[in-house]
PDB file of N, CA and C in Angstrom:
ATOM      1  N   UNK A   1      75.157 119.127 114.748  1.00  0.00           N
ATOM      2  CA  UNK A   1      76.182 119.218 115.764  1.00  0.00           C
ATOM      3  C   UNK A   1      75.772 120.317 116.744  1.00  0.00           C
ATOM      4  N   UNK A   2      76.162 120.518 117.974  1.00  0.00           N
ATOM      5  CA  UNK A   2      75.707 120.916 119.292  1.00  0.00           C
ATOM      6  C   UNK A   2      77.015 122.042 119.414  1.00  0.00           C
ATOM      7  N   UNK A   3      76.698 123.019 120.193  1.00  0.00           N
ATOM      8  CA  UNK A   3      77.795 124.218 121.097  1.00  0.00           C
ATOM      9  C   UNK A   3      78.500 123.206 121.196  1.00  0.00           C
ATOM     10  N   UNK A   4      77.717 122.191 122.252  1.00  0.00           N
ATOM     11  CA  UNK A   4      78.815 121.330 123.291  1.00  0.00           C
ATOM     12  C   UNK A   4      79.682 120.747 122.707  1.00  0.00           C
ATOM     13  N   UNK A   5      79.086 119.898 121.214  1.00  0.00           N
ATOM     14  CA  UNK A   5      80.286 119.350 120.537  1.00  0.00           C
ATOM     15  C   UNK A   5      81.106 120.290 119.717  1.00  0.00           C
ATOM     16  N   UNK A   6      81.023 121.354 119.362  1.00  0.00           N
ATOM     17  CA  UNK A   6      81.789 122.136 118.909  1.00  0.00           C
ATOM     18  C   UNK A   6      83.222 122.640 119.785  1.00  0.00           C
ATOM     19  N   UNK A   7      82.659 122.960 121.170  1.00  0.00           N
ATOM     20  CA  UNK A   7      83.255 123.498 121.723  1.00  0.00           C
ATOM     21  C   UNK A   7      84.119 122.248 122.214  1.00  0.00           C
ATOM     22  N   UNK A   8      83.886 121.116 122.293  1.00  0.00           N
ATOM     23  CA  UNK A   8      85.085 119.927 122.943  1.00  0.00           C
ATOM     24  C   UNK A   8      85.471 119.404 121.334  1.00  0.00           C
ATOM     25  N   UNK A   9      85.606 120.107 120.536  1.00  0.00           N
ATOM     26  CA  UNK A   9      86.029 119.592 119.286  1.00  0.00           C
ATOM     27  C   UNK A   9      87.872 120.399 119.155  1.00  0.00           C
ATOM     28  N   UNK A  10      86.836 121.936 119.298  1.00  0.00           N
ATOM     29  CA  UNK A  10      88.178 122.940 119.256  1.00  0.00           C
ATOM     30  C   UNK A  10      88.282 123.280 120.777  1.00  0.00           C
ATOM     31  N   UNK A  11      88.470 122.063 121.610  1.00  0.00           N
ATOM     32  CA  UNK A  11      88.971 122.616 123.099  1.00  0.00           C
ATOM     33  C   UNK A  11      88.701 124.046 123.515  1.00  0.00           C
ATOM     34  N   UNK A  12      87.749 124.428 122.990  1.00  0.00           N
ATOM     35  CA  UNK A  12      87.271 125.730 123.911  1.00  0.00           C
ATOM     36  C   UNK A  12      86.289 125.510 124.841  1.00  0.00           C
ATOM     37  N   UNK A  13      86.325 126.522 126.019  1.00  0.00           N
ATOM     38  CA  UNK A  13      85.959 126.462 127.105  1.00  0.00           C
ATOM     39  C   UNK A  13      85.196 127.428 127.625  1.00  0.00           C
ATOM     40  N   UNK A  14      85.075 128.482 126.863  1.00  0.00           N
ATOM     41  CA  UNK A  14      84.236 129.724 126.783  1.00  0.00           C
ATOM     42  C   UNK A  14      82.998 129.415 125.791  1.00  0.00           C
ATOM     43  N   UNK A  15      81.602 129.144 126.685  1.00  0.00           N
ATOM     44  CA  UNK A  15      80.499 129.152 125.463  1.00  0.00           C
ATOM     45  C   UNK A  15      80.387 130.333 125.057  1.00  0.00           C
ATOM     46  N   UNK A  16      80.401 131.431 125.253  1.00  0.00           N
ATOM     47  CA  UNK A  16      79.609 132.623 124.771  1.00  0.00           C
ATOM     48  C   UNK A  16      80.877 132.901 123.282  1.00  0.00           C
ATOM     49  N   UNK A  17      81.949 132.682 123.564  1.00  0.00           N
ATOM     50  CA  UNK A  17      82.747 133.196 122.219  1.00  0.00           C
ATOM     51  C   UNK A  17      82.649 132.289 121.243  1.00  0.00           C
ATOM     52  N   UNK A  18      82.328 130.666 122.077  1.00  0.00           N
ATOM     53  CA  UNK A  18      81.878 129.423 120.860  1.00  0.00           C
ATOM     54  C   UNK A  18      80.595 130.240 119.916  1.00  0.00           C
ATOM     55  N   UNK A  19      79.930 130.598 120.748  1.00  0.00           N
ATOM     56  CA  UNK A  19      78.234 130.675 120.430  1.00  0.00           C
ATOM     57  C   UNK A  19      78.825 131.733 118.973  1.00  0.00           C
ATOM     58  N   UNK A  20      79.586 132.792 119.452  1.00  0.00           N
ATOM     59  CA  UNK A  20      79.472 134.154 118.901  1.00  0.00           C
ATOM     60  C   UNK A  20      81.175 133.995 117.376  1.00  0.00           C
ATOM     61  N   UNK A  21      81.542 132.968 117.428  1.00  0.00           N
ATOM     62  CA  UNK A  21      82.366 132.310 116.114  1.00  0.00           C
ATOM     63  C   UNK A  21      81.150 131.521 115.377  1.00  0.00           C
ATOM     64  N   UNK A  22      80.436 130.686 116.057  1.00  0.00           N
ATOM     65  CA  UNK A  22      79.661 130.047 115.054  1.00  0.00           C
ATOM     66  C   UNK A  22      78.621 131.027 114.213  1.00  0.00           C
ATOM     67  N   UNK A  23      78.052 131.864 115.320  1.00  0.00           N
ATOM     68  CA  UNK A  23      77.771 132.958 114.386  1.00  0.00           C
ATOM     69  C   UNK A  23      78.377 134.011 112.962  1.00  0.00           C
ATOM     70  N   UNK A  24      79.441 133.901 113.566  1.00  0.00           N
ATOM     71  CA  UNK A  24      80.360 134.934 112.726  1.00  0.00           C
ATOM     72  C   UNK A  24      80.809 133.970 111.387  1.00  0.00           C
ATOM     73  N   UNK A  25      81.127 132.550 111.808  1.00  0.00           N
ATOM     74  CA  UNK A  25      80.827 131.663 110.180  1.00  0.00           C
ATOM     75  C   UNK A  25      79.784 131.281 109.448  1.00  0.00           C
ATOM     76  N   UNK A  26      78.421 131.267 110.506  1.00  0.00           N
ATOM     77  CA  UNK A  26      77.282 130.995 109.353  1.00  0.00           C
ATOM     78  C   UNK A  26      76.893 132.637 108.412  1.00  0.00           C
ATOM     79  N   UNK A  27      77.485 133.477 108.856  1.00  0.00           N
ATOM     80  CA  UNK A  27      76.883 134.941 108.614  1.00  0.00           C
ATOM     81  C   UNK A  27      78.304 134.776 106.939  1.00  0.00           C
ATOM     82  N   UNK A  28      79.524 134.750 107.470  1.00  0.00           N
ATOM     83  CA  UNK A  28      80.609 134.038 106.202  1.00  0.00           C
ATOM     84  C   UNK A  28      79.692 133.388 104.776  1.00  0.00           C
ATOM     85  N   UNK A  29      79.051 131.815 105.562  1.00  0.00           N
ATOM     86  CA  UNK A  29      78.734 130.780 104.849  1.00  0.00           C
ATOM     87  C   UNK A  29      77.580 131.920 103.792  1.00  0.00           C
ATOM     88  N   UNK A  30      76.866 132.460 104.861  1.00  0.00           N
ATOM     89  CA  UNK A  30      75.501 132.989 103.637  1.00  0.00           C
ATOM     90  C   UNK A  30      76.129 133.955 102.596  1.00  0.00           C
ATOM     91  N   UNK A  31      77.295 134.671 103.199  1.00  0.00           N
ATOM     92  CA  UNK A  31      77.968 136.092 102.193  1.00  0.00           C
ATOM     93  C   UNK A  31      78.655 135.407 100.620  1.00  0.00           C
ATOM     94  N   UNK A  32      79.139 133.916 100.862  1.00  0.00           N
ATOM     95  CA  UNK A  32      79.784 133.129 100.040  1.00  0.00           C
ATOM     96  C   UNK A  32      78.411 132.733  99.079  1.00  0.00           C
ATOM     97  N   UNK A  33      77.755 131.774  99.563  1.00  0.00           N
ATOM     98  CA  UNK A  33      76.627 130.964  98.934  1.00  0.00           C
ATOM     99  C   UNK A  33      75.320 131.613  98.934  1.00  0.00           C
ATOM    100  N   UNK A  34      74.702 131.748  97.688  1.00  0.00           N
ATOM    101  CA  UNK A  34      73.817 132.726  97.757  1.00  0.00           C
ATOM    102  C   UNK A  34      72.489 131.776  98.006  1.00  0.00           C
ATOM    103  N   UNK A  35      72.071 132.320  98.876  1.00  0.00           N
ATOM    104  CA  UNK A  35      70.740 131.238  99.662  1.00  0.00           C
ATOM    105  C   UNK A  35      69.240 132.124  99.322  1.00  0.00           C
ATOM    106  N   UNK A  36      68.216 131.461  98.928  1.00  0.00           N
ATOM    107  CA  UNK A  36      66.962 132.243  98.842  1.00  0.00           C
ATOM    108  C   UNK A  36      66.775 132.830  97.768  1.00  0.00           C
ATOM    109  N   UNK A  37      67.186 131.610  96.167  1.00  0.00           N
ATOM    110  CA  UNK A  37      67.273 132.019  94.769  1.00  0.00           C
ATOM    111  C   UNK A  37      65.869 131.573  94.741  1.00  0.00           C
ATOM    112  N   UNK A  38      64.865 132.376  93.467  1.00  0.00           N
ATOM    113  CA  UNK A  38      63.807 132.054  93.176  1.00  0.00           C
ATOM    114  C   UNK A  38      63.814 132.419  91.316  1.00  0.00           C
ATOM    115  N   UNK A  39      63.843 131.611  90.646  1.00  0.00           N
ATOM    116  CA  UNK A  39      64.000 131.535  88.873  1.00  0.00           C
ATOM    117  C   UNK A  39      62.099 132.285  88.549  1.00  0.00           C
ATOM    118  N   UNK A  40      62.781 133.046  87.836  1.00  0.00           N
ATOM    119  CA  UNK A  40      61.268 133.754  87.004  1.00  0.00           C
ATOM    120  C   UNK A  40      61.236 133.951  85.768  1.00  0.00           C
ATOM    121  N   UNK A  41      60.527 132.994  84.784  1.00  0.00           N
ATOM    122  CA  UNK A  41      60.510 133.194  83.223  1.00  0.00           C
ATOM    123  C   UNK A  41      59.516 134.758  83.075  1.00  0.00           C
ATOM    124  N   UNK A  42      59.997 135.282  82.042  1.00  0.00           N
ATOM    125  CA  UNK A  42      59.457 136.475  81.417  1.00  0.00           C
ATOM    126  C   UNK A  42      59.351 136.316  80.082  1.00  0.00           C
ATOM    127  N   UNK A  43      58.518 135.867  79.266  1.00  0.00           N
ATOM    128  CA  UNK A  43      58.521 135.795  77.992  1.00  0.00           C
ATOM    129  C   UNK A  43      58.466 137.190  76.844  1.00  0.00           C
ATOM    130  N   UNK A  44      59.629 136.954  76.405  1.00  0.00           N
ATOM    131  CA  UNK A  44      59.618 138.458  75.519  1.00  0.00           C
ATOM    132  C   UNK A  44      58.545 138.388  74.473  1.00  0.00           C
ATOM    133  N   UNK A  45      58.455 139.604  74.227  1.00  0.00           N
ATOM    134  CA  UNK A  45      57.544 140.188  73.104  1.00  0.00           C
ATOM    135  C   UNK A  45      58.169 141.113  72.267  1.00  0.00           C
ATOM    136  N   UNK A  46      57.351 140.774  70.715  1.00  0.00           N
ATOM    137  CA  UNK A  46      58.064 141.619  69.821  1.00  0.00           C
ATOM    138  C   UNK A  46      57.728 143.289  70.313  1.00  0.00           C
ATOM    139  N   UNK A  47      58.586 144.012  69.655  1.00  0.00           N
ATOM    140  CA  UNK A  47      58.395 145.484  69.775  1.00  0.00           C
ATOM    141  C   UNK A  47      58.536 145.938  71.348  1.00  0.00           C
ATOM    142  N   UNK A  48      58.630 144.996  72.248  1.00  0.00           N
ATOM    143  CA  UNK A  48      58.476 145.582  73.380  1.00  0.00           C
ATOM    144  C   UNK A  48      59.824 145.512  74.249  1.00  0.00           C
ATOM    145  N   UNK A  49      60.254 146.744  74.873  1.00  0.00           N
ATOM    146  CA  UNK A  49      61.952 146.696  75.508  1.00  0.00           C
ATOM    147  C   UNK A  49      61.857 146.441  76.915  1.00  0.00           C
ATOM    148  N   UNK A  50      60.560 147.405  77.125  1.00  0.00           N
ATOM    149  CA  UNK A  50      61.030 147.286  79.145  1.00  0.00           C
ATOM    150  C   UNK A  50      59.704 146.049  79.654  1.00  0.00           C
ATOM    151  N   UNK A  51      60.215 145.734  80.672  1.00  0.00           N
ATOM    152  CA  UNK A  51      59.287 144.706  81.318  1.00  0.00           C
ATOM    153  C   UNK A  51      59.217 144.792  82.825  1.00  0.00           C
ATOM    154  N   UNK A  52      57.756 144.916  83.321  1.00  0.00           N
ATOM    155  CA  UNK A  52      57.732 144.377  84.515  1.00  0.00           C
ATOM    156  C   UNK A  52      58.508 143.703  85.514  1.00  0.00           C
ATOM    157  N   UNK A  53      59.230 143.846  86.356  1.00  0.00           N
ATOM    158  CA  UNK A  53      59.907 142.891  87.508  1.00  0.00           C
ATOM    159  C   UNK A  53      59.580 142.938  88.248  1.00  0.00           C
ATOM    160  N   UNK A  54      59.665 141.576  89.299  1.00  0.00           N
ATOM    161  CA  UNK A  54      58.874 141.095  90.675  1.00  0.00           C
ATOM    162  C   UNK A  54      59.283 142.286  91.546  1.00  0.00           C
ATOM    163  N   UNK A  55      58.402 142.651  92.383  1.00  0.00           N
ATOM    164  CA  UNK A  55      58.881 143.726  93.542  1.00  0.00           C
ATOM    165  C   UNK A  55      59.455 142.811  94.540  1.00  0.00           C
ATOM    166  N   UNK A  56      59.851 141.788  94.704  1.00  0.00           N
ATOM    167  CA  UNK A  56      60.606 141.604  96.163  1.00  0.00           C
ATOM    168  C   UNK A  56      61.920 141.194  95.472  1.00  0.00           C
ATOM    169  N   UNK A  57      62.489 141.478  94.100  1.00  0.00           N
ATOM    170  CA  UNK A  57      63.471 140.908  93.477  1.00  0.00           C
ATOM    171  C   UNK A  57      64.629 141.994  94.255  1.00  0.00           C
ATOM    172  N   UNK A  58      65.523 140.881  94.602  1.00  0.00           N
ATOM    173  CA  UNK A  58      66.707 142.365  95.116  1.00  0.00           C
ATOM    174  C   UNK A  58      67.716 142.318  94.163  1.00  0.00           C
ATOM    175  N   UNK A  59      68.380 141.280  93.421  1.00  0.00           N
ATOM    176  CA  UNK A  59      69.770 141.393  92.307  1.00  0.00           C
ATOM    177  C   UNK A  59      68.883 140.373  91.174  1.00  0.00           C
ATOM    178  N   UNK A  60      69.646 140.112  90.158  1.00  0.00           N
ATOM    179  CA  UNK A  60      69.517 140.079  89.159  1.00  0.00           C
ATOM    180  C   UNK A  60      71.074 138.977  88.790  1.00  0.00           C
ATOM    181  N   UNK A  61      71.080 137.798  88.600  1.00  0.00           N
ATOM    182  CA  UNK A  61      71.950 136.794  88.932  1.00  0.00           C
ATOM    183  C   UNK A  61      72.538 136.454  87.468  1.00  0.00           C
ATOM    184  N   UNK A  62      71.474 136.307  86.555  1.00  0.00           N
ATOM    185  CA  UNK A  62      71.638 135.666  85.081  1.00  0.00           C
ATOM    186  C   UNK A  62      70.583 136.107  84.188  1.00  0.00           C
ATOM    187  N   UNK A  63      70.233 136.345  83.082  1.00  0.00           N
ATOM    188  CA  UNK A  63      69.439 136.362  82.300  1.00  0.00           C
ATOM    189  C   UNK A  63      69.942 135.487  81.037  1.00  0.00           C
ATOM    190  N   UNK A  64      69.245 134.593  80.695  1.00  0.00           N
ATOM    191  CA  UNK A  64      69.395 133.880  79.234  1.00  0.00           C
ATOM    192  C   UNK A  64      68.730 133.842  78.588  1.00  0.00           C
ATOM    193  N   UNK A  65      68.493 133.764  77.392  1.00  0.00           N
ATOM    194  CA  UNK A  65      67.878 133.416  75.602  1.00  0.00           C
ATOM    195  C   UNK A  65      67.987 132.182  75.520  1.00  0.00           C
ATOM    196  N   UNK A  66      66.639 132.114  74.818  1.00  0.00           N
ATOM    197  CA  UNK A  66      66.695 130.433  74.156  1.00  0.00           C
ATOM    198  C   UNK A  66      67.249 131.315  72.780  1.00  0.00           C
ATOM    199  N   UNK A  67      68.206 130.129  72.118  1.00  0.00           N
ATOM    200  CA  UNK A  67      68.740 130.307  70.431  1.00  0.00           C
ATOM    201  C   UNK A  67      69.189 131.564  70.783  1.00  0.00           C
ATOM    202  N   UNK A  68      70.002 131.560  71.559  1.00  0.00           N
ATOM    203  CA  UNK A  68      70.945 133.013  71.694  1.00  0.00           C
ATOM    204  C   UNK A  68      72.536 132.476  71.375  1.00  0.00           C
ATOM    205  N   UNK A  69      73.164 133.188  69.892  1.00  0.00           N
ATOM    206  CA  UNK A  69      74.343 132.817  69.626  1.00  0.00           C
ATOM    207  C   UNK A  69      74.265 131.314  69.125  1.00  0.00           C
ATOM    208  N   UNK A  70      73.279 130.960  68.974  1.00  0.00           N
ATOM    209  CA  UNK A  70      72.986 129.471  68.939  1.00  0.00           C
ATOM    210  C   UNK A  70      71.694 128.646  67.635  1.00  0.00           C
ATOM    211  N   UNK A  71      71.864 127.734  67.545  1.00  0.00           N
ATOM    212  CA  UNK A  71      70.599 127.105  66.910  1.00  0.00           C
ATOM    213  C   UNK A  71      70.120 125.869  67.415  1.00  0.00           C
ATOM    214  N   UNK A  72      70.464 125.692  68.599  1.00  0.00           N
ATOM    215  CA  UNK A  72      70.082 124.227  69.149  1.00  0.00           C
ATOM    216  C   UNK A  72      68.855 123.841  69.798  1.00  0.00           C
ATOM    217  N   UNK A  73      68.420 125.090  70.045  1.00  0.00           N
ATOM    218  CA  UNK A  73      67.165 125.804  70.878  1.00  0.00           C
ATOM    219  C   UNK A  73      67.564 125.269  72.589  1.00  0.00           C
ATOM    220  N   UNK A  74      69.162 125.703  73.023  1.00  0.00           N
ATOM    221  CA  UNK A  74      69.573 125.744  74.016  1.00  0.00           C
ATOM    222  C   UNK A  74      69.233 127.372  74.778  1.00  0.00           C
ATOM    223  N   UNK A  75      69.075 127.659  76.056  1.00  0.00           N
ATOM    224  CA  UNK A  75      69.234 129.080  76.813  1.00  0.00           C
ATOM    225  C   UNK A  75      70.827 128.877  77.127  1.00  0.00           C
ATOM    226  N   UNK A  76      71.494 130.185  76.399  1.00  0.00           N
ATOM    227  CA  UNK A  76      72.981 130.933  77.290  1.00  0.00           C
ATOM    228  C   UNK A  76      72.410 132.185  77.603  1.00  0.00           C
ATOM    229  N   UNK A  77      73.339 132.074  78.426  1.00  0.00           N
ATOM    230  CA  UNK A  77      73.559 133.851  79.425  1.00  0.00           C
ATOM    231  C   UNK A  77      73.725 134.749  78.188  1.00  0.00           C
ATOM    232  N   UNK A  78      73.680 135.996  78.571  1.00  0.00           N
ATOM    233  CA  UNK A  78      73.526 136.804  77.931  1.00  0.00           C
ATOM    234  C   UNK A  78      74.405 137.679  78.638  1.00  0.00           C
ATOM    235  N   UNK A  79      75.623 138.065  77.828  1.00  0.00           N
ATOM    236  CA  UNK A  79      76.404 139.018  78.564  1.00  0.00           C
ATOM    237  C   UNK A  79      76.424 140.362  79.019  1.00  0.00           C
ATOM    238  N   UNK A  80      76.364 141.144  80.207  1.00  0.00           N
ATOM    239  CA  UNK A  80      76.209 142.307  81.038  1.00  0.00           C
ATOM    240  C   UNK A  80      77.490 142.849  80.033  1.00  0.00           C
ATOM    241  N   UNK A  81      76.312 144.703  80.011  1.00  0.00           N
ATOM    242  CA  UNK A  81      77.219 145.390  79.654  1.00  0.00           C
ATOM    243  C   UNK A  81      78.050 146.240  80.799  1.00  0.00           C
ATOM    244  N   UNK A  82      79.247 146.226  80.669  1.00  0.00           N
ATOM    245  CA  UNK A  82      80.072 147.075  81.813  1.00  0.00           C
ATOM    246  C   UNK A  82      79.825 148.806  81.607  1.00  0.00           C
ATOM    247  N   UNK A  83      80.120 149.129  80.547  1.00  0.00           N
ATOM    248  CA  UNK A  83      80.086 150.357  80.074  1.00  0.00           C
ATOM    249  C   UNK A  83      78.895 151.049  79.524  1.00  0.00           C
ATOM    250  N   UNK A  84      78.529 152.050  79.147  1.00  0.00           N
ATOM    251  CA  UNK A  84      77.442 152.716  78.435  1.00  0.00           C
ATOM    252  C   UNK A  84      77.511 152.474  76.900  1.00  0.00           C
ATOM    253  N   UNK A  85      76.254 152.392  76.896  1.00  0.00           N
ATOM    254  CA  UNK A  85      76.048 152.141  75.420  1.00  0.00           C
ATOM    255  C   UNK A  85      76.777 153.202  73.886  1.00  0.00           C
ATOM    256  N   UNK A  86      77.531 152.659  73.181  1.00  0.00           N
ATOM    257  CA  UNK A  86      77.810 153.468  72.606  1.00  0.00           C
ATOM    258  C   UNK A  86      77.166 154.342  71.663  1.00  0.00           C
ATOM    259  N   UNK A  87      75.779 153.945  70.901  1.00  0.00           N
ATOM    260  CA  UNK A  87      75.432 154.706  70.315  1.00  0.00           C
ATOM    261  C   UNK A  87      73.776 155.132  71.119  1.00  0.00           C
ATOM    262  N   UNK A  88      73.381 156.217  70.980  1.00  0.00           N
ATOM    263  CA  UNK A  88      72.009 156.497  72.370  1.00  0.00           C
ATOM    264  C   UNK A  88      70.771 155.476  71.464  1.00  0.00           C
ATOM    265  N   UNK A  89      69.813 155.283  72.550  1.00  0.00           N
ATOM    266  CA  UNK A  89      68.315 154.768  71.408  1.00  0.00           C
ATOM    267  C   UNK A  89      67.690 156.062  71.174  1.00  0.00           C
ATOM    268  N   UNK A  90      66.885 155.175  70.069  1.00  0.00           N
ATOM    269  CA  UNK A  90      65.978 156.165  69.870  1.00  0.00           C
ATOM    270  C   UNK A  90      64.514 156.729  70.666  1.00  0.00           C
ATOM    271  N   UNK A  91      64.546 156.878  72.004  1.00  0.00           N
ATOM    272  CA  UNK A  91      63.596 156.763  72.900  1.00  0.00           C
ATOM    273  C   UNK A  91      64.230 157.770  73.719  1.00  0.00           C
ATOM    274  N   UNK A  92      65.592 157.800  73.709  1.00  0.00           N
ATOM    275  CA  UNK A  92      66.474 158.369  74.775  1.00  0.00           C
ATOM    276  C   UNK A  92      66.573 157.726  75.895  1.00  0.00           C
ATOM    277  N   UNK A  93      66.690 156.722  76.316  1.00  0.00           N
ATOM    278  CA  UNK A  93      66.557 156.242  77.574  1.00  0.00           C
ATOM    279  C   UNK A  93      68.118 155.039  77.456  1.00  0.00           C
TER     280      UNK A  93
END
């Protein structure tokens, strides 16, 4: 769809404020729907806690387990902790 048809849709008559609403909803649309997801397997290893992450990663959306809570050899999420850990590791970290 076009300014032009936008603007004889909602009878407006001003392009520059058409131009500058359509802006102001696609900028909406991206804040809602998260656009520019990229999935990265990391295969765990025994004994080992911290891991490498991609440097252009900006959030962190989901992490799942295969056979987590489970025996089906399905992946669930894995639930975020809100709070601090209650008892410290042994590493201190």
């Amino acid at each position: 769809m076009k300014v032009k048809e936008v603007m004889e849709r909602t009878n407006m008559r001003e392009t520059g404020r058409a131009i500058a609403y359509i802006k102001d909803a696609l900028i909406e649309l991206n804040m809602i729907s998260e656009t520019h997801i990229n999935n990265a397997r990391i295969d765990i290893a025994a004994n080992q806690r911290f891991y490498d992450l991609p440097n252009d990663m900006v959030k962190i959306t989901d992490i799942r387990c295969k056979n987590h809570l489970n025996a089906d050899n399905e992946y669930r999420s894995i639930p975020r902790m809100t709070y601090e850990p209650p008892t410290e590791d042994a590493d201190g970290n």
